[in-house]
PDB file of N, CA and C in Angstrom:
ATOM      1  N   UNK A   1       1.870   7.263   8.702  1.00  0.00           N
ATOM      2  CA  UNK A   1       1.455   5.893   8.454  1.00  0.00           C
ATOM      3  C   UNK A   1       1.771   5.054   9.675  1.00  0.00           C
ATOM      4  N   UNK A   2       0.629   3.856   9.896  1.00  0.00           N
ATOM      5  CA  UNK A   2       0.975   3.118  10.920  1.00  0.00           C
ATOM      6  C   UNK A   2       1.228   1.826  10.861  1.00  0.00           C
ATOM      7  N   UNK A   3       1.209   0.751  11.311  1.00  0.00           N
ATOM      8  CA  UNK A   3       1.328  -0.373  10.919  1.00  0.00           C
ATOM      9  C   UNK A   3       0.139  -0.715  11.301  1.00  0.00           C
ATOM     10  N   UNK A   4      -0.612  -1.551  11.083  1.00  0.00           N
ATOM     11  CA  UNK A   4      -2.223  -1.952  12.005  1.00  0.00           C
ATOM     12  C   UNK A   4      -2.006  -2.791  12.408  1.00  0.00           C
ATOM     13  N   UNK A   5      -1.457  -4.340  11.816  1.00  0.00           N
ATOM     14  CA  UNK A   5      -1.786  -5.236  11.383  1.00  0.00           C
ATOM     15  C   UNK A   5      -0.564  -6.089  10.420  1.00  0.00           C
ATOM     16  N   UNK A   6       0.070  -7.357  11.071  1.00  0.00           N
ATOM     17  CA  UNK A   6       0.684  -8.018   9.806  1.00  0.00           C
ATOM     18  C   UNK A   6       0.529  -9.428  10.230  1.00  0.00           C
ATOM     19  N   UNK A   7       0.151 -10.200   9.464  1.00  0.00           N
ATOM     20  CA  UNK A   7      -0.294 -11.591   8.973  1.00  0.00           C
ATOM     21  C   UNK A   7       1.026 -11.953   7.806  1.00  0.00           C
ATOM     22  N   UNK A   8       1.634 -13.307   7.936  1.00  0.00           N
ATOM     23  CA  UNK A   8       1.962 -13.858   6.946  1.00  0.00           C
ATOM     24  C   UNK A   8       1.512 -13.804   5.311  1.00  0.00           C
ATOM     25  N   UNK A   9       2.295 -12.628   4.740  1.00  0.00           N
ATOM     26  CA  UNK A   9       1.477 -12.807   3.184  1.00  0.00           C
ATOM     27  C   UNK A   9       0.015 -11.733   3.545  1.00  0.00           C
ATOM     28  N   UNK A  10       0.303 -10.698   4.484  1.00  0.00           N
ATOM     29  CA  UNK A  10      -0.785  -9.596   4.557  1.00  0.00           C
ATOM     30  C   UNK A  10      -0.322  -8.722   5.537  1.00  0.00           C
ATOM     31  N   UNK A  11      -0.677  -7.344   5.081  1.00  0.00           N
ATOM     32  CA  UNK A  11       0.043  -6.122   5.997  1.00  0.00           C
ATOM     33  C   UNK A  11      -1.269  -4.750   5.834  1.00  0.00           C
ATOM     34  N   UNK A  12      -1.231  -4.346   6.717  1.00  0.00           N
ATOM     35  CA  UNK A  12      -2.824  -3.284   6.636  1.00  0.00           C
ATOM     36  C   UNK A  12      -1.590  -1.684   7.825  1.00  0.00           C
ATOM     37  N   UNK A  13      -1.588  -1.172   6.815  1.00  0.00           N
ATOM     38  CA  UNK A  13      -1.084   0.429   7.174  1.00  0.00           C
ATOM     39  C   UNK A  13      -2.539   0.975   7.559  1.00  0.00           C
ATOM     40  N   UNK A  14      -2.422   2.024   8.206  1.00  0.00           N
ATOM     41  CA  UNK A  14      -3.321   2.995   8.251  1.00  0.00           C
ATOM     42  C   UNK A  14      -2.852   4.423   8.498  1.00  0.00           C
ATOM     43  N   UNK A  15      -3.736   5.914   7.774  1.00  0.00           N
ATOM     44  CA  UNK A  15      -3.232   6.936   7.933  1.00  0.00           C
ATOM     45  C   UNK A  15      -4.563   7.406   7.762  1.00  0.00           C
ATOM     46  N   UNK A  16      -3.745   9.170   8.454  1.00  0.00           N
ATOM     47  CA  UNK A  16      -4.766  10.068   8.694  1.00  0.00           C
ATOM     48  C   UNK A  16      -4.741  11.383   7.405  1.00  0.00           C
ATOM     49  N   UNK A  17      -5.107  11.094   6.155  1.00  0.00           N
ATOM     50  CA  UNK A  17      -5.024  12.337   5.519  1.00  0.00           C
ATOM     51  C   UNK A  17      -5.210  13.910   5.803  1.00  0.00           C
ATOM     52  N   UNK A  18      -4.282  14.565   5.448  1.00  0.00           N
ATOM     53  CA  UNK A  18      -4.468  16.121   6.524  1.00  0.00           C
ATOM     54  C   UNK A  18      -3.998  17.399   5.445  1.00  0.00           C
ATOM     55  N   UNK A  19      -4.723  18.323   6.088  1.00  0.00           N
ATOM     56  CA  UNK A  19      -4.145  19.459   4.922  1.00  0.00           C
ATOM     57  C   UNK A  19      -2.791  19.720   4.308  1.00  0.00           C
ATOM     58  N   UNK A  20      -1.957  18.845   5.471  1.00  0.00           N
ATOM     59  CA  UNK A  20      -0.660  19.179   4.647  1.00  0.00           C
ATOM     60  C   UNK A  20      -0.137  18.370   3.736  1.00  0.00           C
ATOM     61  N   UNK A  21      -0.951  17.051   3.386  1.00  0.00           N
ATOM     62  CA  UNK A  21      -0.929  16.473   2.598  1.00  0.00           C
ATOM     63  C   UNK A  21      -0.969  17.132   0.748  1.00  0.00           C
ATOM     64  N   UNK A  22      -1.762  18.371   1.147  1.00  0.00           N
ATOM     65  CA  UNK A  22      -2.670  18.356  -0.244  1.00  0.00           C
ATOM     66  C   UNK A  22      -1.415  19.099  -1.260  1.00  0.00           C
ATOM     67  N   UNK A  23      -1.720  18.815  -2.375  1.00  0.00           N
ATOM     68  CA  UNK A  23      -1.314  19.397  -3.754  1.00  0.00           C
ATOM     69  C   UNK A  23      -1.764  20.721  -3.772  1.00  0.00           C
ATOM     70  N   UNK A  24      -1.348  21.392  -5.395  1.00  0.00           N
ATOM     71  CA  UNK A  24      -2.059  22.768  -5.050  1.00  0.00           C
ATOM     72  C   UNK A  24      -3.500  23.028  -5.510  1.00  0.00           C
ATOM     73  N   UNK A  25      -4.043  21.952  -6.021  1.00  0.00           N
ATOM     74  CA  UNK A  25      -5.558  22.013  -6.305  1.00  0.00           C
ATOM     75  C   UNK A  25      -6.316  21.483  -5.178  1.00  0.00           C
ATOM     76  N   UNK A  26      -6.051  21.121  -4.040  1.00  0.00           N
ATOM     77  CA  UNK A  26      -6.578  21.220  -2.771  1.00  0.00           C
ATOM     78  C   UNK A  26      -7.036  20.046  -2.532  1.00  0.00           C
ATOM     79  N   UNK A  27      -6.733  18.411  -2.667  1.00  0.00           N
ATOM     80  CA  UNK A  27      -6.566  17.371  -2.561  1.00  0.00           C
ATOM     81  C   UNK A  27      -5.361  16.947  -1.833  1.00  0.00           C
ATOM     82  N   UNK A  28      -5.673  15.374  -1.710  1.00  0.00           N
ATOM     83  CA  UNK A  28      -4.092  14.833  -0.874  1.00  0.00           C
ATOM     84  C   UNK A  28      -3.648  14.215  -1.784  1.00  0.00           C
ATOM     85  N   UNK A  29      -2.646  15.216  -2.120  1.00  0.00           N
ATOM     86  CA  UNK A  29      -1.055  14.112  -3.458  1.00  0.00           C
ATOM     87  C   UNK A  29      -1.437  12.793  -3.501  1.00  0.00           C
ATOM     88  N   UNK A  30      -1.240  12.464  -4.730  1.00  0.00           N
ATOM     89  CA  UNK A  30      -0.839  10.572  -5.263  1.00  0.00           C
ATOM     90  C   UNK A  30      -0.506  10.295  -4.493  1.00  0.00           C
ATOM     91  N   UNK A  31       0.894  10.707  -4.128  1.00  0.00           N
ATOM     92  CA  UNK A  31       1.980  10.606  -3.608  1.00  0.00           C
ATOM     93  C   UNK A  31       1.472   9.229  -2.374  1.00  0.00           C
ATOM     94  N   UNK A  32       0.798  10.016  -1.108  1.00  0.00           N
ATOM     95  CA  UNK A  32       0.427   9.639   0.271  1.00  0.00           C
ATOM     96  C   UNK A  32      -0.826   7.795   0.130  1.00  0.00           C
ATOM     97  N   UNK A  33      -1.359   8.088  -1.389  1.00  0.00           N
ATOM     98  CA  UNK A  33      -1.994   6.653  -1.851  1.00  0.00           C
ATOM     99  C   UNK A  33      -0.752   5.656  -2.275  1.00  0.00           C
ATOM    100  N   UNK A  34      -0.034   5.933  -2.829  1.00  0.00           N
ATOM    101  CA  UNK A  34       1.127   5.252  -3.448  1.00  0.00           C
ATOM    102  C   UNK A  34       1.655   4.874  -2.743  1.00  0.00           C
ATOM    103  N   UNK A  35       2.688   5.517  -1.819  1.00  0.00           N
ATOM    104  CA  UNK A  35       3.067   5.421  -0.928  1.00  0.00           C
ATOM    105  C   UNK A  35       2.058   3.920   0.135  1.00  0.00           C
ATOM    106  N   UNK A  36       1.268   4.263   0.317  1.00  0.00           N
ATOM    107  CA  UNK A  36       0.901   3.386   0.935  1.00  0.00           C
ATOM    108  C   UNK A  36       0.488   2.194   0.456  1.00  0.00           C
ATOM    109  N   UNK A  37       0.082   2.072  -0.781  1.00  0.00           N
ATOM    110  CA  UNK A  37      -0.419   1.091  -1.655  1.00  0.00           C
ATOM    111  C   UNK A  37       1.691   0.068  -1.667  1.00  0.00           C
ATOM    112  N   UNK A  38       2.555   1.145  -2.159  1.00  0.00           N
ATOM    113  CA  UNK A  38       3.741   0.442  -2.021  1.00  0.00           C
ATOM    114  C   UNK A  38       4.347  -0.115  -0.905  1.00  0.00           C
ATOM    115  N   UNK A  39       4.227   0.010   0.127  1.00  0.00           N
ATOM    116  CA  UNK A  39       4.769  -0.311   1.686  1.00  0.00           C
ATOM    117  C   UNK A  39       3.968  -1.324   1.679  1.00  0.00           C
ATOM    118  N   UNK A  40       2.549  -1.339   1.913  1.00  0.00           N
ATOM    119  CA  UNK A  40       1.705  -2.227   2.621  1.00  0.00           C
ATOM    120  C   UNK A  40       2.013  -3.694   1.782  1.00  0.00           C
ATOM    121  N   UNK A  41       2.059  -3.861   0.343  1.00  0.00           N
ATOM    122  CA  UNK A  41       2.365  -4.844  -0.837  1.00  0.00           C
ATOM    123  C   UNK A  41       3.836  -5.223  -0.488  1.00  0.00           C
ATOM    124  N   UNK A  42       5.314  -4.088  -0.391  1.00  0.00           N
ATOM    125  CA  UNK A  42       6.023  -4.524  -0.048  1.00  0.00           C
ATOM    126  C   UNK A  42       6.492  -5.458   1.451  1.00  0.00           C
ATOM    127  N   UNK A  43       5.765  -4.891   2.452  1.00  0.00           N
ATOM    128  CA  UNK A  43       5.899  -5.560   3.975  1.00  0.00           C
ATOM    129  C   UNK A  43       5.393  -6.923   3.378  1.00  0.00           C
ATOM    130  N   UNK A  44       3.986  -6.771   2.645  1.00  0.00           N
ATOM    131  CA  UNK A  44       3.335  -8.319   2.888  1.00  0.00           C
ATOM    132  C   UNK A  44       4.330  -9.467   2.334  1.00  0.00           C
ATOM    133  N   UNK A  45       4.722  -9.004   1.352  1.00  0.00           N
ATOM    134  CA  UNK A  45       6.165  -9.895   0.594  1.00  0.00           C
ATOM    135  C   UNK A  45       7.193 -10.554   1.241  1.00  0.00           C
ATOM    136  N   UNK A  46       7.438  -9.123   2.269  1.00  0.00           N
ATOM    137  CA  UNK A  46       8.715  -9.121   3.165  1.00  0.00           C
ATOM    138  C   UNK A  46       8.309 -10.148   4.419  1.00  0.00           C
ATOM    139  N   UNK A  47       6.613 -10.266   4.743  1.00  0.00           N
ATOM    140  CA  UNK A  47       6.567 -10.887   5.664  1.00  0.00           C
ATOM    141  C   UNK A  47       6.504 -12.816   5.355  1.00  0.00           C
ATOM    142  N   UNK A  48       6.684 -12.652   4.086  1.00  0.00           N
ATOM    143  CA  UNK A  48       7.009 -13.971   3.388  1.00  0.00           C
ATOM    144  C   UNK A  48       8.349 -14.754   3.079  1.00  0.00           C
ATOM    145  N   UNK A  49       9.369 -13.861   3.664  1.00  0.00           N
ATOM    146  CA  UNK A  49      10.275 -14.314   2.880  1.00  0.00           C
ATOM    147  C   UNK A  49      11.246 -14.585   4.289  1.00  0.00           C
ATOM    148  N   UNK A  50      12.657 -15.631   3.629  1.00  0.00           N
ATOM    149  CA  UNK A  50      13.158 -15.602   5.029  1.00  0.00           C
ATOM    150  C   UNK A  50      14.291 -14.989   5.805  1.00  0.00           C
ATOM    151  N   UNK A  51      14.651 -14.974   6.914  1.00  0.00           N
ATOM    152  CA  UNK A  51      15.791 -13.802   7.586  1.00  0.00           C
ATOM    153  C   UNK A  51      16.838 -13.739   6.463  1.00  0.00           C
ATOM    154  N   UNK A  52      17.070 -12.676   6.252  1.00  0.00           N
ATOM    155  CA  UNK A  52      18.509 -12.457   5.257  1.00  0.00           C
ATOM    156  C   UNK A  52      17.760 -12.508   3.726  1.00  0.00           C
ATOM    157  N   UNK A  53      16.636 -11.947   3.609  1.00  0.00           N
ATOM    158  CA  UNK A  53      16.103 -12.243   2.092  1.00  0.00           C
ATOM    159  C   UNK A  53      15.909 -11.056   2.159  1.00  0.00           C
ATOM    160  N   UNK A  54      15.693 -10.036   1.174  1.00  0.00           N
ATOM    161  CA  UNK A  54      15.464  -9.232   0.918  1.00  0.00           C
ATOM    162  C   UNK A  54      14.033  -8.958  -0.544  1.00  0.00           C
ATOM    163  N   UNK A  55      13.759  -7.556  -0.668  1.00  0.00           N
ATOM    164  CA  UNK A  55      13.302  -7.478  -1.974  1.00  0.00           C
ATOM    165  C   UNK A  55      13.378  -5.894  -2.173  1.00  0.00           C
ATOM    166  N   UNK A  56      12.552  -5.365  -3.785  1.00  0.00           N
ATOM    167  CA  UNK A  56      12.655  -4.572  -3.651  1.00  0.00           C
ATOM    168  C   UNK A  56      11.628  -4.203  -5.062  1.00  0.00           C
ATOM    169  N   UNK A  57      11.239  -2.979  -5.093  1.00  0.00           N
ATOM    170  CA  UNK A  57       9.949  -2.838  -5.661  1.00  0.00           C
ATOM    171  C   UNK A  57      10.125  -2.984  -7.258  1.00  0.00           C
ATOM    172  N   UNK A  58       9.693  -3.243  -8.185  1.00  0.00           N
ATOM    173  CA  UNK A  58      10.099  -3.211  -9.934  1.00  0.00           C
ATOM    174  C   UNK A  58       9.182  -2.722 -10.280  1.00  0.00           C
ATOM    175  N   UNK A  59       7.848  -2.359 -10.071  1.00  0.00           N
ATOM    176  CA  UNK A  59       6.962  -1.772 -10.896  1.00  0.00           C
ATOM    177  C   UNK A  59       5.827  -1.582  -9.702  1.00  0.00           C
ATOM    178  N   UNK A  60       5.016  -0.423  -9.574  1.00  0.00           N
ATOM    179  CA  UNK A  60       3.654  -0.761  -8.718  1.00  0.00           C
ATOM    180  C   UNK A  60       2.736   0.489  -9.566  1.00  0.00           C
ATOM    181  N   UNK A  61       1.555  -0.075  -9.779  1.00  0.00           N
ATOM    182  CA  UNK A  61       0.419   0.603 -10.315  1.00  0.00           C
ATOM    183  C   UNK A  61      -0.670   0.954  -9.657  1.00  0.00           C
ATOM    184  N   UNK A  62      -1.048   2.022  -9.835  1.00  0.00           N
ATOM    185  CA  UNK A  62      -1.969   2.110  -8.925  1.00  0.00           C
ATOM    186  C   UNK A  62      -3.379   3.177  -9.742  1.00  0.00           C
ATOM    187  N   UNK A  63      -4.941   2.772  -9.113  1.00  0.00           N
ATOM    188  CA  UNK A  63      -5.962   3.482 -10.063  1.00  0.00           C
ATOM    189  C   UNK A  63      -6.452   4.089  -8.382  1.00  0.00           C
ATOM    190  N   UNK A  64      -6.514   5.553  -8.678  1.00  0.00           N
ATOM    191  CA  UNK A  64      -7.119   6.337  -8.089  1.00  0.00           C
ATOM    192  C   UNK A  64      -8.603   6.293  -8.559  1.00  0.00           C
ATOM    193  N   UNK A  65      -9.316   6.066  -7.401  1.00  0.00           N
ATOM    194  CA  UNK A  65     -11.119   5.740  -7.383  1.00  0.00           C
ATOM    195  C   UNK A  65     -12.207   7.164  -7.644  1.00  0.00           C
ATOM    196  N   UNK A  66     -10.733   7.837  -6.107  1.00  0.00           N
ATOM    197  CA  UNK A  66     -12.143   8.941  -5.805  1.00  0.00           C
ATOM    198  C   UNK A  66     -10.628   9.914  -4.818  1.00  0.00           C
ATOM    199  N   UNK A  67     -10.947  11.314  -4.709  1.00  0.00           N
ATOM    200  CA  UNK A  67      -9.692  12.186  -3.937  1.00  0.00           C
ATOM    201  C   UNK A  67     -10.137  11.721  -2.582  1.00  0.00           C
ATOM    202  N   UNK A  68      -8.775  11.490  -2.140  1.00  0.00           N
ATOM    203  CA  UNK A  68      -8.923  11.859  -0.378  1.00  0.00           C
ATOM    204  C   UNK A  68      -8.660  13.102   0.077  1.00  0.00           C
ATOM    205  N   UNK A  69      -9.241  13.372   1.134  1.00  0.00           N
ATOM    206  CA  UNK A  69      -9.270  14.559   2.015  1.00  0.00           C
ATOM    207  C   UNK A  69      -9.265  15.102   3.442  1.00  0.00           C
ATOM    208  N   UNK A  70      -8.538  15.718   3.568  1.00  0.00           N
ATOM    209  CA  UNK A  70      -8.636  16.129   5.465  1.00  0.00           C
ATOM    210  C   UNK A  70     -10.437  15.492   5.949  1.00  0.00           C
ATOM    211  N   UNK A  71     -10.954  15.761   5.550  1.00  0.00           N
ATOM    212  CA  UNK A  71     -12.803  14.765   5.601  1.00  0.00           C
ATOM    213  C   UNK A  71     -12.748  13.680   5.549  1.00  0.00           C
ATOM    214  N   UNK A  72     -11.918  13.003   5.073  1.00  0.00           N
ATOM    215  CA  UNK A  72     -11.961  11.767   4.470  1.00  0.00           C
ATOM    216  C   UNK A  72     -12.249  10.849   5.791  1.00  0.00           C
ATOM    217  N   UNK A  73     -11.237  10.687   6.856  1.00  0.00           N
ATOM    218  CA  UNK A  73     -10.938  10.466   7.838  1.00  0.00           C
ATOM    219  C   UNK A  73      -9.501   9.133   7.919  1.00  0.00           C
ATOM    220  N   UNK A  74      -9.706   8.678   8.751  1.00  0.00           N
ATOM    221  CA  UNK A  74      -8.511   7.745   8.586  1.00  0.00           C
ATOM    222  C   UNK A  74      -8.703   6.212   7.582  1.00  0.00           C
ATOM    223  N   UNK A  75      -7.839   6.100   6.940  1.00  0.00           N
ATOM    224  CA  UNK A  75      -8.060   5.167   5.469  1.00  0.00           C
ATOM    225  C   UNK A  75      -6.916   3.826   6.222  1.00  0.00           C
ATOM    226  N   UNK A  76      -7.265   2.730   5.883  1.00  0.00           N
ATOM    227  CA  UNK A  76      -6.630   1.814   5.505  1.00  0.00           C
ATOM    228  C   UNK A  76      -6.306   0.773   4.182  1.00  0.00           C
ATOM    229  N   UNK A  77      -4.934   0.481   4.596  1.00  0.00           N
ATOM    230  CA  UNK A  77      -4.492  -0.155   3.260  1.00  0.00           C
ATOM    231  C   UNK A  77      -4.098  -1.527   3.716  1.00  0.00           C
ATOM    232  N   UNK A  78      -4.847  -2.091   2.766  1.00  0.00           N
ATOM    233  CA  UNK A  78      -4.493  -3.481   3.403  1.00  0.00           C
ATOM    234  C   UNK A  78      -3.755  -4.137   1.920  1.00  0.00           C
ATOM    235  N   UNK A  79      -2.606  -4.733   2.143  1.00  0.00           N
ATOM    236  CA  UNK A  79      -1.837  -4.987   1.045  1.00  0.00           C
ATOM    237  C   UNK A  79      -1.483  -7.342   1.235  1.00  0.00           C
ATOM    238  N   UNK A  80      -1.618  -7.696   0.213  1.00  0.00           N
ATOM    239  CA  UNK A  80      -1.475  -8.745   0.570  1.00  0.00           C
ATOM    240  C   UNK A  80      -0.518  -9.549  -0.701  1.00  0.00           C
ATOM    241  N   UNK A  81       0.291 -10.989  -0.537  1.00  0.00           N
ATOM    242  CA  UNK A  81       0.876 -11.309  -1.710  1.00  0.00           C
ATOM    243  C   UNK A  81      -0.341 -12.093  -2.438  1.00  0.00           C
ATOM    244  N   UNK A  82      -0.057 -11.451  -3.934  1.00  0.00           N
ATOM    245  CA  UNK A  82      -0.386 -12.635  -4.791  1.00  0.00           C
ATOM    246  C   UNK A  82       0.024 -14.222  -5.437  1.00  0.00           C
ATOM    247  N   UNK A  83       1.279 -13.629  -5.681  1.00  0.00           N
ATOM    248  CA  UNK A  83       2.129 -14.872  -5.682  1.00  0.00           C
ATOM    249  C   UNK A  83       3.836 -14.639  -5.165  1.00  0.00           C
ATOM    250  N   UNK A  84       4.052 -15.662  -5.187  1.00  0.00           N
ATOM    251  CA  UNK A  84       5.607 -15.523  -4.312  1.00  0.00           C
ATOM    252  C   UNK A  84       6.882 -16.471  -5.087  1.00  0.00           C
ATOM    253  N   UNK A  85       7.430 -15.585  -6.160  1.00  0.00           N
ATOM    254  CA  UNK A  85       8.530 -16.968  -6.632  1.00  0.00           C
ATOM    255  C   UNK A  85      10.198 -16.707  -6.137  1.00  0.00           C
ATOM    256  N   UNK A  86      10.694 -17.369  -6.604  1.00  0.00           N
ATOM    257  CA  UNK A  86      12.064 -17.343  -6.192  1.00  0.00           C
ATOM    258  C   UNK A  86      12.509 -16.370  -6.704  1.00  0.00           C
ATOM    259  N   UNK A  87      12.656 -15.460  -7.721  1.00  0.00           N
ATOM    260  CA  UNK A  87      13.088 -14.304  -7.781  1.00  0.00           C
ATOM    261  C   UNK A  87      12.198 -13.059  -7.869  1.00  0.00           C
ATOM    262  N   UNK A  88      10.666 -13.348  -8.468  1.00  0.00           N
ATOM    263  CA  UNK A  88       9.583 -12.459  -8.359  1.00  0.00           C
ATOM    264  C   UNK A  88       8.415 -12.326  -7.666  1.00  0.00           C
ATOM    265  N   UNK A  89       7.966 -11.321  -6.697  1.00  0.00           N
ATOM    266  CA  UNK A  89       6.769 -11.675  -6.281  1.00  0.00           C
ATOM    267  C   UNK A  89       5.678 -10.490  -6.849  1.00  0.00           C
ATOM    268  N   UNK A  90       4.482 -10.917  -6.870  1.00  0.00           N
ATOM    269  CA  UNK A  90       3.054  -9.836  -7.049  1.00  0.00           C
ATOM    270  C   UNK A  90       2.524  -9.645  -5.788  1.00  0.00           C
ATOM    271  N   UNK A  91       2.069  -8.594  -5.402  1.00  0.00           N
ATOM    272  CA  UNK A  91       1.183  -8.312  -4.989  1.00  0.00           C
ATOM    273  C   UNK A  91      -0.173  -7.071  -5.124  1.00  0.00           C
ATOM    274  N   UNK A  92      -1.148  -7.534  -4.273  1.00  0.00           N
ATOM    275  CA  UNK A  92      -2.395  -6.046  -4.670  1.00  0.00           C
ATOM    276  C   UNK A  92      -2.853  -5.848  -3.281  1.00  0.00           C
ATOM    277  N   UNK A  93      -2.996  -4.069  -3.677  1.00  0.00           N
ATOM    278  CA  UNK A  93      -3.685  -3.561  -2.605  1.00  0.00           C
ATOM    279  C   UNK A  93      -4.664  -2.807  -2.611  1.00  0.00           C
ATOM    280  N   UNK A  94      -5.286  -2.411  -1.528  1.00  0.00           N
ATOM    281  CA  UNK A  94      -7.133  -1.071  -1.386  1.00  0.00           C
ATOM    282  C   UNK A  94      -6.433  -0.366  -0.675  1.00  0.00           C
ATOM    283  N   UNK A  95      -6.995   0.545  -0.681  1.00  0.00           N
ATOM    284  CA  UNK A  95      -6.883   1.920   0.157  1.00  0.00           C
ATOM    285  C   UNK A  95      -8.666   2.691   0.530  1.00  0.00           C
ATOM    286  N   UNK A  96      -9.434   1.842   1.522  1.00  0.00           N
ATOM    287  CA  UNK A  96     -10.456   2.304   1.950  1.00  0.00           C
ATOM    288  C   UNK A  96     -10.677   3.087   3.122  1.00  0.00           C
ATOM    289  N   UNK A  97     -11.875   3.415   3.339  1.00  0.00           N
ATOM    290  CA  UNK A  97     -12.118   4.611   4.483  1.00  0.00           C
ATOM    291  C   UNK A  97     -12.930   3.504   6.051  1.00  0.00           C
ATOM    292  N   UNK A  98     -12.990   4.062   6.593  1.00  0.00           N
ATOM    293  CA  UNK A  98     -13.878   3.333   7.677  1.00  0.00           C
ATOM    294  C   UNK A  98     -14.963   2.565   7.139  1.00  0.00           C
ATOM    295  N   UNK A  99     -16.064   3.062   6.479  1.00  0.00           N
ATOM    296  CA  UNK A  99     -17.021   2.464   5.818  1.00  0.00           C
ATOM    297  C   UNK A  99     -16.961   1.503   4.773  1.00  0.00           C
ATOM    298  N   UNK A 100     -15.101   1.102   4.423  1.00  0.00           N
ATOM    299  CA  UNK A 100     -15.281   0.532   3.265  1.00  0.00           C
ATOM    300  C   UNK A 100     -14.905   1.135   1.973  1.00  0.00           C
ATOM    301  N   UNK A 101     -15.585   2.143   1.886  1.00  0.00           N
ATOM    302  CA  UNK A 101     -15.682   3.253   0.541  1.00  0.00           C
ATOM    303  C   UNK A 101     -14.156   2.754  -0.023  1.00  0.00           C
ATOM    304  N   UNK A 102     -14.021   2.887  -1.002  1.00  0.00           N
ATOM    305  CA  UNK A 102     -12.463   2.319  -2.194  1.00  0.00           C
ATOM    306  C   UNK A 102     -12.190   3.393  -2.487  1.00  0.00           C
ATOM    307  N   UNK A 103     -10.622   3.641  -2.334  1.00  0.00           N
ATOM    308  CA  UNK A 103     -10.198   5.482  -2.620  1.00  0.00           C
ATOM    309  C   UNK A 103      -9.572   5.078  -3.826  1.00  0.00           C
ATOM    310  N   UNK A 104      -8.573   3.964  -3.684  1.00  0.00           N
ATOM    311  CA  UNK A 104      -7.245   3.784  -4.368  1.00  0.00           C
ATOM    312  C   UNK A 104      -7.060   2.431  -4.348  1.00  0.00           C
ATOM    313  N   UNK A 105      -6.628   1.833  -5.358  1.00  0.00           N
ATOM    314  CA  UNK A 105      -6.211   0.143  -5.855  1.00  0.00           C
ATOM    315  C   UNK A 105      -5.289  -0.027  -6.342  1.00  0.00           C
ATOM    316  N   UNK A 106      -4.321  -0.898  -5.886  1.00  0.00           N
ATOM    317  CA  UNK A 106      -3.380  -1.293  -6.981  1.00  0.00           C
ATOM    318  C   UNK A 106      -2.239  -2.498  -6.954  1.00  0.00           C
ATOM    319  N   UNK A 107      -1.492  -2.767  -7.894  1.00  0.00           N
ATOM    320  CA  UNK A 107      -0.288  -3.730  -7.628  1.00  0.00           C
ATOM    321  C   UNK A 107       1.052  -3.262  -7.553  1.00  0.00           C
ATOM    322  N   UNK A 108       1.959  -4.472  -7.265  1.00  0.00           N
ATOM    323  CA  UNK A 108       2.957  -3.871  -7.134  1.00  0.00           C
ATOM    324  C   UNK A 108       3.839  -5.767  -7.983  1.00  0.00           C
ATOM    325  N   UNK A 109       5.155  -5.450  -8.636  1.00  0.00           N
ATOM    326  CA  UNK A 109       6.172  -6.441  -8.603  1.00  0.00           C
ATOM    327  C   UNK A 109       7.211  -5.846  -8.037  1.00  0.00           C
ATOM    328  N   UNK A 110       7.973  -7.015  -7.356  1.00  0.00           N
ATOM    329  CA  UNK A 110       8.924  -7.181  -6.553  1.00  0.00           C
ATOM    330  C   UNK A 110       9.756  -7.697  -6.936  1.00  0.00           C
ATOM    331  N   UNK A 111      10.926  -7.423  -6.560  1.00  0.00           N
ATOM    332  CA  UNK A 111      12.270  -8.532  -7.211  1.00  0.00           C
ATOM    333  C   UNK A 111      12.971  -8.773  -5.516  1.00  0.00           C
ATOM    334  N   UNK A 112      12.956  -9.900  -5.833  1.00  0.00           N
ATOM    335  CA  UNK A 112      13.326 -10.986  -4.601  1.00  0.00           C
ATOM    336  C   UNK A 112      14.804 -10.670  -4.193  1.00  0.00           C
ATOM    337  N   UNK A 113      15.547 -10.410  -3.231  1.00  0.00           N
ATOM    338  CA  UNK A 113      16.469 -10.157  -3.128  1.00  0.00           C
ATOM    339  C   UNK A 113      17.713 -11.145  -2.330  1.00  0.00           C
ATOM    340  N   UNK A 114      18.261 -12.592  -3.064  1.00  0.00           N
ATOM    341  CA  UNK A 114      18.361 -13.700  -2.390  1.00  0.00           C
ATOM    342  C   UNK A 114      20.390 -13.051  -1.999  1.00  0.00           C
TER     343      UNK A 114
END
């Protein structure tokens, strides 16, 4: 995973799905969508909040669209906040391909860490 990209209240990872990603039915694990769907939602939070604040994840959901694959090519996740309170924040994220195409969606809550 890379960082692409961070904006105040927006963070865009990008990765290269690869065979060693895959499960044993020959796809790339949840795992590597999640994963990224959770980082990209958590940074954007983190890039909201101020020095010495912390957070930390309470729940993140996520709907798988369509499998990724060594084919797939390189996907980005662009994760952004929804809302931001003093002890809770939301956020949602995509997980698309170059073209756009939607692999993976989802949210995440945060607990604010003052």
């Amino acid at each position: 995973m890379t960082i692409a990209s961070v904006d105040e209240g927006r963070v865009v990872f990008t990765a290269d799905p690869s065979e060693f990603h895959y499960n044993p039915i020959g796809i790339v694990h949840a795992g590597l969508a999640m994963t990224l769907i959770d980082s990209a939602i958590g940074c954007a939070v983190h890039s909201m909040l101020p020095a010495g604040v912390g957070y930390t994840s309470l729940e993140t959901k996520v709907n798988f669209v369509r499998p990724l694959t060594s084919k797939t090519g390189t996907v980005s996740c662009q994760g952004s906040v929804v809302h931001l309170g003093r002890r809770v924040a939301t956020g949602e994220a995509r997980i698309v391909d170059s073209e756009g195409k939607l692999y993976a969606h989802g949210t995440s809550t945060c607990l604010i860490l003052r």
